[in-house]
PDBML (XML) file of the C-alpha atoms, coordinates in Angstrom:
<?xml version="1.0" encoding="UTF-8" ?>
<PDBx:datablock datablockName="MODEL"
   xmlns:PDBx="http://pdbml.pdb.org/schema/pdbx-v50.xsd"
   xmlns:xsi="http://www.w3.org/2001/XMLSchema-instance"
   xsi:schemaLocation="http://pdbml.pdb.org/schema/pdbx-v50.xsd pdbx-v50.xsd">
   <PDBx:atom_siteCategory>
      <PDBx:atom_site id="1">
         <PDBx:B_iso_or_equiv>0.00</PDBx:B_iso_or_equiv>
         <PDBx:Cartn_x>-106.283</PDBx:Cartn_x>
         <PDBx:Cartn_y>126.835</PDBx:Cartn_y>
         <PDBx:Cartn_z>-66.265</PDBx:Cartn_z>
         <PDBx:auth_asym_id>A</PDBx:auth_asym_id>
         <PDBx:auth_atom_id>CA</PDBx:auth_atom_id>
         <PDBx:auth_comp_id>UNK</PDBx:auth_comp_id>
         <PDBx:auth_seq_id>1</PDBx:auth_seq_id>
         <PDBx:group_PDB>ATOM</PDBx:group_PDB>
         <PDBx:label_alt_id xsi:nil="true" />
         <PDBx:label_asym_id>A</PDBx:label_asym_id>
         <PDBx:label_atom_id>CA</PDBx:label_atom_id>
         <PDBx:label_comp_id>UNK</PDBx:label_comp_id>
         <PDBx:label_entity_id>1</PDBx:label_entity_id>
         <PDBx:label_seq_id>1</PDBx:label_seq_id>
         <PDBx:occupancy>1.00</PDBx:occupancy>
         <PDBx:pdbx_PDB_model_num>1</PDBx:pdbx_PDB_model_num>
         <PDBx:type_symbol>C</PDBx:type_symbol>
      </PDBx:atom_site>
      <PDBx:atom_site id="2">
         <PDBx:B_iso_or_equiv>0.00</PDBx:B_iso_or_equiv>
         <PDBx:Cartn_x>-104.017</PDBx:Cartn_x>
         <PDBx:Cartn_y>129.877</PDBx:Cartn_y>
         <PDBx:Cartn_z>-65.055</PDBx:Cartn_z>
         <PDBx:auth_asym_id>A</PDBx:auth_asym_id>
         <PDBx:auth_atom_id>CA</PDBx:auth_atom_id>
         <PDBx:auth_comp_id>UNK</PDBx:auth_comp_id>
         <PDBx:auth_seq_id>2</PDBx:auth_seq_id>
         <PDBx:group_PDB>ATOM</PDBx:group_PDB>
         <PDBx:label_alt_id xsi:nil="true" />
         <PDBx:label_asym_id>A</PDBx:label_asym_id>
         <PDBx:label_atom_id>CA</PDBx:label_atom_id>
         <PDBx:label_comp_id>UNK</PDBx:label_comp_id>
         <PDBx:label_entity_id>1</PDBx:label_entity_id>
         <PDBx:label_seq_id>2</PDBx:label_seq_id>
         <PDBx:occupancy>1.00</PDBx:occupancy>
         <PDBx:pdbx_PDB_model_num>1</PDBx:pdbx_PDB_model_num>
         <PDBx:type_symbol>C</PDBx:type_symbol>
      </PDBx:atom_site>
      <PDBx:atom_site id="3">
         <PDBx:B_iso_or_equiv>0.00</PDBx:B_iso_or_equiv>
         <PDBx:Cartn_x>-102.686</PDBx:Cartn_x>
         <PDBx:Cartn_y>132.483</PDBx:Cartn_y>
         <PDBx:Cartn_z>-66.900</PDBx:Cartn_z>
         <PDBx:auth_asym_id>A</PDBx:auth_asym_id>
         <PDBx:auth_atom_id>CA</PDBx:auth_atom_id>
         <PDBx:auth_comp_id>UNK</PDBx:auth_comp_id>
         <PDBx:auth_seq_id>3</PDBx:auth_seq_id>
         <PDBx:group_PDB>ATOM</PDBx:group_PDB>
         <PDBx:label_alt_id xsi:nil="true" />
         <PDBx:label_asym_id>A</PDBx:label_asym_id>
         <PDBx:label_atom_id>CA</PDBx:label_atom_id>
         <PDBx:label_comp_id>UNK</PDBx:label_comp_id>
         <PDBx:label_entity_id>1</PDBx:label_entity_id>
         <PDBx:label_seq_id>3</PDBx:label_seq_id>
         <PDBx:occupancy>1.00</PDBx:occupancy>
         <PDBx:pdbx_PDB_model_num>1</PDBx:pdbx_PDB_model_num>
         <PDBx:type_symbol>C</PDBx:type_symbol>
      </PDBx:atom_site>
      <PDBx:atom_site id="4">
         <PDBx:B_iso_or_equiv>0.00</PDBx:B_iso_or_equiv>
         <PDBx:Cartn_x>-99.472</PDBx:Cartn_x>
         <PDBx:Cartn_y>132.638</PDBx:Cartn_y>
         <PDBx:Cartn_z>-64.686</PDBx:Cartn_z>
         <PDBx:auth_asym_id>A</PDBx:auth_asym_id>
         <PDBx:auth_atom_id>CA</PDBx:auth_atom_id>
         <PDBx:auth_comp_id>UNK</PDBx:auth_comp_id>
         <PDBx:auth_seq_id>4</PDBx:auth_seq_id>
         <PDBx:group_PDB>ATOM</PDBx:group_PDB>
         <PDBx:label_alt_id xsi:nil="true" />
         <PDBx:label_asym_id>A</PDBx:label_asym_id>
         <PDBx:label_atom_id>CA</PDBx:label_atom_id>
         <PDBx:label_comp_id>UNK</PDBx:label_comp_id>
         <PDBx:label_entity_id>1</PDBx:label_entity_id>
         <PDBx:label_seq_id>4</PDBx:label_seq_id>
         <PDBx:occupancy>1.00</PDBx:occupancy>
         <PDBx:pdbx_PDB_model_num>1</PDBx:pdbx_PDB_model_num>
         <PDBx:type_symbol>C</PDBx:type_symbol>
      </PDBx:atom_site>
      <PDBx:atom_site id="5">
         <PDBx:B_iso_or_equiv>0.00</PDBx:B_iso_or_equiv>
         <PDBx:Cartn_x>-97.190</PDBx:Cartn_x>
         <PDBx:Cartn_y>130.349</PDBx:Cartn_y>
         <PDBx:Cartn_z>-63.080</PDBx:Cartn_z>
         <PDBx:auth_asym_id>A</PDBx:auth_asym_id>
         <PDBx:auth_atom_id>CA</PDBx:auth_atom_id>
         <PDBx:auth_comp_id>UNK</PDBx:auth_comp_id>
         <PDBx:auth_seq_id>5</PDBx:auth_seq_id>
         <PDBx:group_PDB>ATOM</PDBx:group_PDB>
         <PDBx:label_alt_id xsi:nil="true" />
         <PDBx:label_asym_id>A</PDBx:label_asym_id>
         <PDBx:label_atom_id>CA</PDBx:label_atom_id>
         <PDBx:label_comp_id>UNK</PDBx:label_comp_id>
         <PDBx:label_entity_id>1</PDBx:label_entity_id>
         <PDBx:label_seq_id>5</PDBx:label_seq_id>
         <PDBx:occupancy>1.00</PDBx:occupancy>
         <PDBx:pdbx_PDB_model_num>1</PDBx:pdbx_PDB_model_num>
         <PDBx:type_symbol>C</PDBx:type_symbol>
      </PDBx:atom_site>
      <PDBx:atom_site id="6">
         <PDBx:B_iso_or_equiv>0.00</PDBx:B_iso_or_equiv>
         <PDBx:Cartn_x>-99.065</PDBx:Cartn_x>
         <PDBx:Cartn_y>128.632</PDBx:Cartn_y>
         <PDBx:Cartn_z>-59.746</PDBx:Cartn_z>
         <PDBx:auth_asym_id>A</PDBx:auth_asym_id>
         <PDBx:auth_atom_id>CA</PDBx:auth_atom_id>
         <PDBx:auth_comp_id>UNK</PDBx:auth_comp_id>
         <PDBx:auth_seq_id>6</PDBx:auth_seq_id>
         <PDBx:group_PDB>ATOM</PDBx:group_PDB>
         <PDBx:label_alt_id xsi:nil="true" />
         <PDBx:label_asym_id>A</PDBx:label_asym_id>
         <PDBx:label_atom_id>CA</PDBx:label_atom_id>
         <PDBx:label_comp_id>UNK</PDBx:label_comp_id>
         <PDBx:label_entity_id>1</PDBx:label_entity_id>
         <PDBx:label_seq_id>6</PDBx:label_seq_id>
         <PDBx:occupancy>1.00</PDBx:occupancy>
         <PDBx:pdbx_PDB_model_num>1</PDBx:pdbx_PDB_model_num>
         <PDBx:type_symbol>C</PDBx:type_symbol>
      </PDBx:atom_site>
      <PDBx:atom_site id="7">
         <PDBx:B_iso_or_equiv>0.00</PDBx:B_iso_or_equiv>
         <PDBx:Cartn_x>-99.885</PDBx:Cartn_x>
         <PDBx:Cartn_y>126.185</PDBx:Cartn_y>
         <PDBx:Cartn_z>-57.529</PDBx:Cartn_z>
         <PDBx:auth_asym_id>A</PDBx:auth_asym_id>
         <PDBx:auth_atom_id>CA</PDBx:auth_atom_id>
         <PDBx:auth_comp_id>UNK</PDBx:auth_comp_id>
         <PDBx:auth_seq_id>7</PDBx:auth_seq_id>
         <PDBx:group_PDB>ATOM</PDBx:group_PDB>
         <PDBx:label_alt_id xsi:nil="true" />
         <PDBx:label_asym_id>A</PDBx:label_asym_id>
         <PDBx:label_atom_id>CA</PDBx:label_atom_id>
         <PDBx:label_comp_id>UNK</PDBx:label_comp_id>
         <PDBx:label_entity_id>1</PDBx:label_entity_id>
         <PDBx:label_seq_id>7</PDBx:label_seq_id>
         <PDBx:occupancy>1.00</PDBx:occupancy>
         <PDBx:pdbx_PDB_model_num>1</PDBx:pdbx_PDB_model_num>
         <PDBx:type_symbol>C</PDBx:type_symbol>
      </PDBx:atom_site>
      <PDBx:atom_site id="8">
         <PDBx:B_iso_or_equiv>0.00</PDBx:B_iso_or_equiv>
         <PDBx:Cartn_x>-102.757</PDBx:Cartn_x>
         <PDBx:Cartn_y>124.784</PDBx:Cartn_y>
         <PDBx:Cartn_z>-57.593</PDBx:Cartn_z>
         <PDBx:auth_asym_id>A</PDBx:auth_asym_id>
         <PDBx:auth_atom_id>CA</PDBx:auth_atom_id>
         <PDBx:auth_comp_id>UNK</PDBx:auth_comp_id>
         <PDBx:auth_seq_id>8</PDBx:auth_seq_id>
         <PDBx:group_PDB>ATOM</PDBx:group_PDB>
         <PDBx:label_alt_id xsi:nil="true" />
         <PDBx:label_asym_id>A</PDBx:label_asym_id>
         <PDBx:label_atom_id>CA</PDBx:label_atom_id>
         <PDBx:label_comp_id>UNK</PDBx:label_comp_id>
         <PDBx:label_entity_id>1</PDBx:label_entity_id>
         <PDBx:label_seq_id>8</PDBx:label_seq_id>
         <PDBx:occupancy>1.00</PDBx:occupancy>
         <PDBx:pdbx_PDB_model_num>1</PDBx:pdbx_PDB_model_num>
         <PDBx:type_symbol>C</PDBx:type_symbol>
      </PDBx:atom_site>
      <PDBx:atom_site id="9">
         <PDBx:B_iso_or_equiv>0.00</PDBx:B_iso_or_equiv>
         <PDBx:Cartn_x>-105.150</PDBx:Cartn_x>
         <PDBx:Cartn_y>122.658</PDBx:Cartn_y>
         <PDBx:Cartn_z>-55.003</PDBx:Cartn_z>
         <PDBx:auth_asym_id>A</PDBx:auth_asym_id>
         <PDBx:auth_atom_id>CA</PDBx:auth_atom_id>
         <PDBx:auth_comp_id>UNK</PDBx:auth_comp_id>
         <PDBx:auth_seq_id>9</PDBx:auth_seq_id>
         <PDBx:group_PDB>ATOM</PDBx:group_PDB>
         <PDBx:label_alt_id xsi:nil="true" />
         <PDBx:label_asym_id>A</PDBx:label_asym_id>
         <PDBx:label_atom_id>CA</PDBx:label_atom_id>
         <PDBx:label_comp_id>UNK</PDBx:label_comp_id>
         <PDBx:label_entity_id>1</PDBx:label_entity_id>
         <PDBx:label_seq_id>9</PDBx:label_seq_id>
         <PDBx:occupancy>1.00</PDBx:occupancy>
         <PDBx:pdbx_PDB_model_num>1</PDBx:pdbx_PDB_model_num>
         <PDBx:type_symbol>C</PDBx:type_symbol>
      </PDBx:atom_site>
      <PDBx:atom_site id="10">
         <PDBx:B_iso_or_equiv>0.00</PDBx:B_iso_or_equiv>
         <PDBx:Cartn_x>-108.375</PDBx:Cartn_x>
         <PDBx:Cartn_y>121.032</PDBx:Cartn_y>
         <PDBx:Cartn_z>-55.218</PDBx:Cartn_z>
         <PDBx:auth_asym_id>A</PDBx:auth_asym_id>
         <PDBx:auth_atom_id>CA</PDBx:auth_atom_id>
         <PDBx:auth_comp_id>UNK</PDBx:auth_comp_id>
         <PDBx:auth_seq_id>10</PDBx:auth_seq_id>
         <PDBx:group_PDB>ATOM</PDBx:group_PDB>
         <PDBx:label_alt_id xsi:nil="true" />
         <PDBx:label_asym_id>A</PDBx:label_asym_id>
         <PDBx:label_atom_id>CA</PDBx:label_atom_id>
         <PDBx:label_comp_id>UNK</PDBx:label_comp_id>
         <PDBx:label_entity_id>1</PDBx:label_entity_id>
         <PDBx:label_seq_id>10</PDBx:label_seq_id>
         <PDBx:occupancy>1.00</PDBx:occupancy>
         <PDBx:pdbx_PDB_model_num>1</PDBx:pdbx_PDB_model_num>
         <PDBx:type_symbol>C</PDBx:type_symbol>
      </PDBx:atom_site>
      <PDBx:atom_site id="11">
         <PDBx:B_iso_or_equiv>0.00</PDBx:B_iso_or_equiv>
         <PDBx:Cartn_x>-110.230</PDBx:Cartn_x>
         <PDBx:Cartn_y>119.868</PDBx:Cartn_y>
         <PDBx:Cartn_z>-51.834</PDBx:Cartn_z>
         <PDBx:auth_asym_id>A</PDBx:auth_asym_id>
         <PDBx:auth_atom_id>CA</PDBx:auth_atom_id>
         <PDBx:auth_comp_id>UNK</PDBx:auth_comp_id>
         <PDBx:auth_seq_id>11</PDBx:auth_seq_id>
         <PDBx:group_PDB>ATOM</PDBx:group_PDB>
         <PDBx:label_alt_id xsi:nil="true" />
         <PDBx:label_asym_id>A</PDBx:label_asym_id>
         <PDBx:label_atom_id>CA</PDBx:label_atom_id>
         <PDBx:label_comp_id>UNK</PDBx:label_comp_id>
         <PDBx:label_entity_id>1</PDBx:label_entity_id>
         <PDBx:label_seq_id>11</PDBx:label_seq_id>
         <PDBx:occupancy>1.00</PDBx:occupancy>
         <PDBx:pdbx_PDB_model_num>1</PDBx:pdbx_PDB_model_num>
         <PDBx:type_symbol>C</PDBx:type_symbol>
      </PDBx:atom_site>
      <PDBx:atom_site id="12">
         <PDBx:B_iso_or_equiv>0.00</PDBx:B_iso_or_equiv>
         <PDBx:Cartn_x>-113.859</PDBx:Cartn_x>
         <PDBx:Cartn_y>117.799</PDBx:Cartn_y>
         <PDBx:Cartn_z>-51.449</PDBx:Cartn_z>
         <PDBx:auth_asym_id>A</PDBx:auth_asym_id>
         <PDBx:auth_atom_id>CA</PDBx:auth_atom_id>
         <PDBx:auth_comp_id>UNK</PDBx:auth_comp_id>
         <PDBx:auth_seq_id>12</PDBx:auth_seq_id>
         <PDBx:group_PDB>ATOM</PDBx:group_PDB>
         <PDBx:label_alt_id xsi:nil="true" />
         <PDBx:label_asym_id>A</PDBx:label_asym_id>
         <PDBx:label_atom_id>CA</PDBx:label_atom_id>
         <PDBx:label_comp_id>UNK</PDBx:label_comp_id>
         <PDBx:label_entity_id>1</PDBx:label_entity_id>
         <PDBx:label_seq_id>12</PDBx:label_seq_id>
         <PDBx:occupancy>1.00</PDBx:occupancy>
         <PDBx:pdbx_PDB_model_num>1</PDBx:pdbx_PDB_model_num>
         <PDBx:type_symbol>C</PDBx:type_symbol>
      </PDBx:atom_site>
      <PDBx:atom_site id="13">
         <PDBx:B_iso_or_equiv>0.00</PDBx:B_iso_or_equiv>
         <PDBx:Cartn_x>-115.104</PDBx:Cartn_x>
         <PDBx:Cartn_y>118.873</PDBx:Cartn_y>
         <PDBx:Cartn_z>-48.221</PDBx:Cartn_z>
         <PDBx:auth_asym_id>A</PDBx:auth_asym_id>
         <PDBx:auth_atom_id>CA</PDBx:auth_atom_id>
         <PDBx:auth_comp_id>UNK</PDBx:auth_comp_id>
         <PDBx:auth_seq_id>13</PDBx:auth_seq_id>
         <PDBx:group_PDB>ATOM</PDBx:group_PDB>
         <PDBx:label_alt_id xsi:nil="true" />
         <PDBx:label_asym_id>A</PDBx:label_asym_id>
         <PDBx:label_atom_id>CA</PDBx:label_atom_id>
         <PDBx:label_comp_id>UNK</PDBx:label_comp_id>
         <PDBx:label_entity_id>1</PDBx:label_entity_id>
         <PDBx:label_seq_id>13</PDBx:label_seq_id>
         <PDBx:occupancy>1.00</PDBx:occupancy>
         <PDBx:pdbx_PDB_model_num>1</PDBx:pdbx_PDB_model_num>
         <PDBx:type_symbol>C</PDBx:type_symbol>
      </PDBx:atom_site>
      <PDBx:atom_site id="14">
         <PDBx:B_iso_or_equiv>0.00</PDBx:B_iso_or_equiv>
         <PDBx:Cartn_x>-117.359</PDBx:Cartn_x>
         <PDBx:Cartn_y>116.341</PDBx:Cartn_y>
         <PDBx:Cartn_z>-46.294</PDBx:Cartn_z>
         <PDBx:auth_asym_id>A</PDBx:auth_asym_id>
         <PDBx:auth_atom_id>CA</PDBx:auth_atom_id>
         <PDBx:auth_comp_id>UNK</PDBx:auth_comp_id>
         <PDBx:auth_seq_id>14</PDBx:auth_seq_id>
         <PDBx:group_PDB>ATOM</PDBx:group_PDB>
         <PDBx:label_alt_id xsi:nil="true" />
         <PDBx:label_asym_id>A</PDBx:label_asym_id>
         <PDBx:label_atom_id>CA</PDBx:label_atom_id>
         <PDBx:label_comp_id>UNK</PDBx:label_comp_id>
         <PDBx:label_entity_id>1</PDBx:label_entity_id>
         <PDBx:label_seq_id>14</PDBx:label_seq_id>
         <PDBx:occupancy>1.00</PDBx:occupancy>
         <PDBx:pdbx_PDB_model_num>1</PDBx:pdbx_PDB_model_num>
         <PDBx:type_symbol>C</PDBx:type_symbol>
      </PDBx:atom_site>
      <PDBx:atom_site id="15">
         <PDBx:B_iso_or_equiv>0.00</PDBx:B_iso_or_equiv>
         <PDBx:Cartn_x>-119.697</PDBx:Cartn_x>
         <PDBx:Cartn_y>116.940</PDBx:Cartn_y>
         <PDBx:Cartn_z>-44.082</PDBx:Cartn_z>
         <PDBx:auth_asym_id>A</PDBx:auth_asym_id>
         <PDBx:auth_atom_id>CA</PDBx:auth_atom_id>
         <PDBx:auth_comp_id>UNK</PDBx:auth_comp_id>
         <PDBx:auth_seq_id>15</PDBx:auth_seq_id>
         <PDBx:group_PDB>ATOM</PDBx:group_PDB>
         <PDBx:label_alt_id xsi:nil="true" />
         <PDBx:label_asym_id>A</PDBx:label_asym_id>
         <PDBx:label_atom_id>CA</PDBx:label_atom_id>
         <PDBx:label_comp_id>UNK</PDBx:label_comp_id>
         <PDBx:label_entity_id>1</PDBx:label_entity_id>
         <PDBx:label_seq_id>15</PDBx:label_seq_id>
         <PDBx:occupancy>1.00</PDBx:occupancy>
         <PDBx:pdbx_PDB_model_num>1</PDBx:pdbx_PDB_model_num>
         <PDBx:type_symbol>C</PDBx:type_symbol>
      </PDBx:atom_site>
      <PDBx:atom_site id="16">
         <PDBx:B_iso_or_equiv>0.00</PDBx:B_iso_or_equiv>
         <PDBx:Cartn_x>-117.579</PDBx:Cartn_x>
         <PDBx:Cartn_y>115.641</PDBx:Cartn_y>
         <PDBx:Cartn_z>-41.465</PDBx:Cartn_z>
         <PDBx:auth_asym_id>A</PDBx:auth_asym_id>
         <PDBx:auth_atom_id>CA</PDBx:auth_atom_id>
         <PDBx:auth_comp_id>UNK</PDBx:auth_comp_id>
         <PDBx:auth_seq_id>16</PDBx:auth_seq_id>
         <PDBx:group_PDB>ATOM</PDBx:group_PDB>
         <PDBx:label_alt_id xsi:nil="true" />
         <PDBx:label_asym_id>A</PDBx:label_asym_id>
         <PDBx:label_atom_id>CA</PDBx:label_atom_id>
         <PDBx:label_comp_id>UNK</PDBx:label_comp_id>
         <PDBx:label_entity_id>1</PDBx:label_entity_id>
         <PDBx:label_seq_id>16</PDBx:label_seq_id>
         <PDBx:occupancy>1.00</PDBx:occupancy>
         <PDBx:pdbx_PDB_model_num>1</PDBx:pdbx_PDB_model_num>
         <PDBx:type_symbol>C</PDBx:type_symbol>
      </PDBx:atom_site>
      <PDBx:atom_site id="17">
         <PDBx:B_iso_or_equiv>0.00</PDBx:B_iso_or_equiv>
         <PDBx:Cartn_x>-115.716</PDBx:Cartn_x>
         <PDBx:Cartn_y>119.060</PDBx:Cartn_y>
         <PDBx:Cartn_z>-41.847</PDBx:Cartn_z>
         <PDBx:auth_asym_id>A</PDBx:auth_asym_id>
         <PDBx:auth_atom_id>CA</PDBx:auth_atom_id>
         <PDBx:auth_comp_id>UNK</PDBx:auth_comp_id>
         <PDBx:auth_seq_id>17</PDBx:auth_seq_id>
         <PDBx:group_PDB>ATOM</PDBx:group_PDB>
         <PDBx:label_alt_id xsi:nil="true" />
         <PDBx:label_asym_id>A</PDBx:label_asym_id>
         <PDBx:label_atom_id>CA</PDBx:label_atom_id>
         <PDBx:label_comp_id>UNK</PDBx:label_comp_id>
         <PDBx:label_entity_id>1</PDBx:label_entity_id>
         <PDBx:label_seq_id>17</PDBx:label_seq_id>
         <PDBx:occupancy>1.00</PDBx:occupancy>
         <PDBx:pdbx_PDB_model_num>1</PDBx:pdbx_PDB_model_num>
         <PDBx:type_symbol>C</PDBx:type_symbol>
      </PDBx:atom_site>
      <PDBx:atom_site id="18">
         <PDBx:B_iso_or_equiv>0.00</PDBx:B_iso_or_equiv>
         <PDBx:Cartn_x>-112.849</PDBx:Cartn_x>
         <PDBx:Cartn_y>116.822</PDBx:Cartn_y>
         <PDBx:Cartn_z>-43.526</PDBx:Cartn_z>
         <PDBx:auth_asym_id>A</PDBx:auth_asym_id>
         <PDBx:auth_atom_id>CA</PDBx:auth_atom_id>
         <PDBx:auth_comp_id>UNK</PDBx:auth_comp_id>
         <PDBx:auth_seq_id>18</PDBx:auth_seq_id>
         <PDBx:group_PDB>ATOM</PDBx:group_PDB>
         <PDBx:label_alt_id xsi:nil="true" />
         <PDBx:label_asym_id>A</PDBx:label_asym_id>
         <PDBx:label_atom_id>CA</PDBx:label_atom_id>
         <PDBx:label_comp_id>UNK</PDBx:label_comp_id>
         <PDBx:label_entity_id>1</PDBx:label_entity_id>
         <PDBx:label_seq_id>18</PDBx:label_seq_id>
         <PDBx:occupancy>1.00</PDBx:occupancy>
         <PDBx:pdbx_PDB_model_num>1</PDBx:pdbx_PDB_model_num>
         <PDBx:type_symbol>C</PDBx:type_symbol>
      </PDBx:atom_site>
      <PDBx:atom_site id="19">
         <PDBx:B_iso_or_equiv>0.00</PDBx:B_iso_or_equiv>
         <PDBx:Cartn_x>-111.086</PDBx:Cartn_x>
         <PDBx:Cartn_y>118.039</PDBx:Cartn_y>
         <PDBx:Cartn_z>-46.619</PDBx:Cartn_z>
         <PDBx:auth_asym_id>A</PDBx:auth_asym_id>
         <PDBx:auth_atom_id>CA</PDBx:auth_atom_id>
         <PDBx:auth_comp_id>UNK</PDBx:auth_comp_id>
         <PDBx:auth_seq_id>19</PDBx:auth_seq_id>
         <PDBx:group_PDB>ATOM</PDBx:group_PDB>
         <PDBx:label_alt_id xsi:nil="true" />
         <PDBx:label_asym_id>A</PDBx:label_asym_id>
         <PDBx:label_atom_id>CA</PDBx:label_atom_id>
         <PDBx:label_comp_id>UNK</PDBx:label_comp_id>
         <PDBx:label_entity_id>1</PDBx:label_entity_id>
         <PDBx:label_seq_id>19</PDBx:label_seq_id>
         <PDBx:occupancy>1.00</PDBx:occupancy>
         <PDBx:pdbx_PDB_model_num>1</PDBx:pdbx_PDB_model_num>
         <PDBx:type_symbol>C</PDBx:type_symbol>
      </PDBx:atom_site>
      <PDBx:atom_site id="20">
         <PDBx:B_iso_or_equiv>0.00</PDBx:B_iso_or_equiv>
         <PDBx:Cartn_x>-109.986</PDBx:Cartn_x>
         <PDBx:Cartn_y>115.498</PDBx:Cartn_y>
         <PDBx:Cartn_z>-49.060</PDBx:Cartn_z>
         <PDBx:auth_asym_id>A</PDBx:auth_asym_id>
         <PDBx:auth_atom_id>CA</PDBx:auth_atom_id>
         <PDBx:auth_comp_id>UNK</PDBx:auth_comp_id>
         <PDBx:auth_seq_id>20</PDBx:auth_seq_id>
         <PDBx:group_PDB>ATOM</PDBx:group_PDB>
         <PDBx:label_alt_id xsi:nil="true" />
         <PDBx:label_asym_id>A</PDBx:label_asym_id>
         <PDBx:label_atom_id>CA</PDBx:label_atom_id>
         <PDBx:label_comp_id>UNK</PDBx:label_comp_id>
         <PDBx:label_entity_id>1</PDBx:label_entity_id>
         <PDBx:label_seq_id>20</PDBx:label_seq_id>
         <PDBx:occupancy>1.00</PDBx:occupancy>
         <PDBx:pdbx_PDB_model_num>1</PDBx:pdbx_PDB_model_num>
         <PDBx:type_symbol>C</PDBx:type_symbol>
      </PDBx:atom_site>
      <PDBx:atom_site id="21">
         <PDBx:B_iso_or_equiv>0.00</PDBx:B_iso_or_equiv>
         <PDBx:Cartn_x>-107.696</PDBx:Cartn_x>
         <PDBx:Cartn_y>116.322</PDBx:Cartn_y>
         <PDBx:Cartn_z>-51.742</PDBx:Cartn_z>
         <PDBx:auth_asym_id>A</PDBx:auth_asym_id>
         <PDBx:auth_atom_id>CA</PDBx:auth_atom_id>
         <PDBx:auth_comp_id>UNK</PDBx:auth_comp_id>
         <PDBx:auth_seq_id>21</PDBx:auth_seq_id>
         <PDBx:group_PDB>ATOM</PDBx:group_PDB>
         <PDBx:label_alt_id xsi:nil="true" />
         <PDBx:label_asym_id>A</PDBx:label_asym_id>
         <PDBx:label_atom_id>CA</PDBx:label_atom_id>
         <PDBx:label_comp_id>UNK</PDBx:label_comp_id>
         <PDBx:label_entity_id>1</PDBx:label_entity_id>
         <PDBx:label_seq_id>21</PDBx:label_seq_id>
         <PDBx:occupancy>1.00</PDBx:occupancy>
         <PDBx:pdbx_PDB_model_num>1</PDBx:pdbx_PDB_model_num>
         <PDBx:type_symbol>C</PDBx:type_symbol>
      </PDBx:atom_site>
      <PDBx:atom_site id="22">
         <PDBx:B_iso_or_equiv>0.00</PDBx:B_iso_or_equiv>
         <PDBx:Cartn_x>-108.244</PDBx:Cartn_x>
         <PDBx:Cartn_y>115.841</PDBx:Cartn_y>
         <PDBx:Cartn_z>-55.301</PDBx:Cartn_z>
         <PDBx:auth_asym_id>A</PDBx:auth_asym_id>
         <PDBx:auth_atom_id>CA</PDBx:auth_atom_id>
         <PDBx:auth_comp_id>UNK</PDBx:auth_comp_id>
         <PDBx:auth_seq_id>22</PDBx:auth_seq_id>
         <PDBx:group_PDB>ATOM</PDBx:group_PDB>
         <PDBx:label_alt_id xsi:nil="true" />
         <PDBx:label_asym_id>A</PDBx:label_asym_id>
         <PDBx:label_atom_id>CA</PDBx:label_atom_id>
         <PDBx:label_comp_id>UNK</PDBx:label_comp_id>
         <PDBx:label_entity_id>1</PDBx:label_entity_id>
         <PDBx:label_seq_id>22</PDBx:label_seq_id>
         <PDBx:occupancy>1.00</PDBx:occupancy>
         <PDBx:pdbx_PDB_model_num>1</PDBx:pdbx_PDB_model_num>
         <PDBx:type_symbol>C</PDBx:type_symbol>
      </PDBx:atom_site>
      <PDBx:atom_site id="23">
         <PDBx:B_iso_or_equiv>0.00</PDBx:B_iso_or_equiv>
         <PDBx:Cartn_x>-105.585</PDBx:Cartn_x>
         <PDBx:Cartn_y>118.031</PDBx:Cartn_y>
         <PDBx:Cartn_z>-57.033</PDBx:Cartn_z>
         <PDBx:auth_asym_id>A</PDBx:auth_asym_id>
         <PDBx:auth_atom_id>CA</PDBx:auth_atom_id>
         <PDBx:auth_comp_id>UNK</PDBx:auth_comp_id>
         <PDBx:auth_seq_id>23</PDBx:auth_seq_id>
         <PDBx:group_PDB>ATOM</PDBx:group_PDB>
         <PDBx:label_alt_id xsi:nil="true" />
         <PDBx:label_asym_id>A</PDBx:label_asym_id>
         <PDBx:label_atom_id>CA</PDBx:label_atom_id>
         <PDBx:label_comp_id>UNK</PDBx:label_comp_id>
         <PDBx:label_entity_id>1</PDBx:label_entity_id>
         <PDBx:label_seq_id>23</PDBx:label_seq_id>
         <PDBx:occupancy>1.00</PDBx:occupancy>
         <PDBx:pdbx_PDB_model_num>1</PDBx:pdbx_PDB_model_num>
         <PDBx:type_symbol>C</PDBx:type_symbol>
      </PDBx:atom_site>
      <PDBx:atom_site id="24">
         <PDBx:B_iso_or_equiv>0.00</PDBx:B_iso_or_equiv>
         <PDBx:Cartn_x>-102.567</PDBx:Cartn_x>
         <PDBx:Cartn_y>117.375</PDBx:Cartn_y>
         <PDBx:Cartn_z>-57.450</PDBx:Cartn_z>
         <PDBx:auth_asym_id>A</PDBx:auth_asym_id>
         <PDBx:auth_atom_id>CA</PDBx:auth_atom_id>
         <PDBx:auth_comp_id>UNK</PDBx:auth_comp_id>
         <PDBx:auth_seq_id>24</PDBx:auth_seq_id>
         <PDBx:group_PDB>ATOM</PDBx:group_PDB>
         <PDBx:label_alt_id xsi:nil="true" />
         <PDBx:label_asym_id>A</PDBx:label_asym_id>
         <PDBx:label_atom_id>CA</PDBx:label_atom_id>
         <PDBx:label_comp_id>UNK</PDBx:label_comp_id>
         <PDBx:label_entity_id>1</PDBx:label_entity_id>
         <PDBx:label_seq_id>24</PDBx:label_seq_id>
         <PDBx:occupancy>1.00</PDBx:occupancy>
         <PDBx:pdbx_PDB_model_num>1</PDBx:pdbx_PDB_model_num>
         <PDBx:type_symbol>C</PDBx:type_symbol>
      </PDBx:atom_site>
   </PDBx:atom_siteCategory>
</PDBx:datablock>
């Protein structure tokens, strides 16, 4: 949680060096 308005992001980084996005 935040305690002000944002934007948020969530990444799973592989070994690969390639992000993969899990939030939003």
């Amino acid at each position: 949680e935040a305690n002000f308005p944002a934007f948020v992001e969530i990444y799973n980084q592989g070994s690969s060096g390639n992000v993969q996005r899990l939030f939003p």
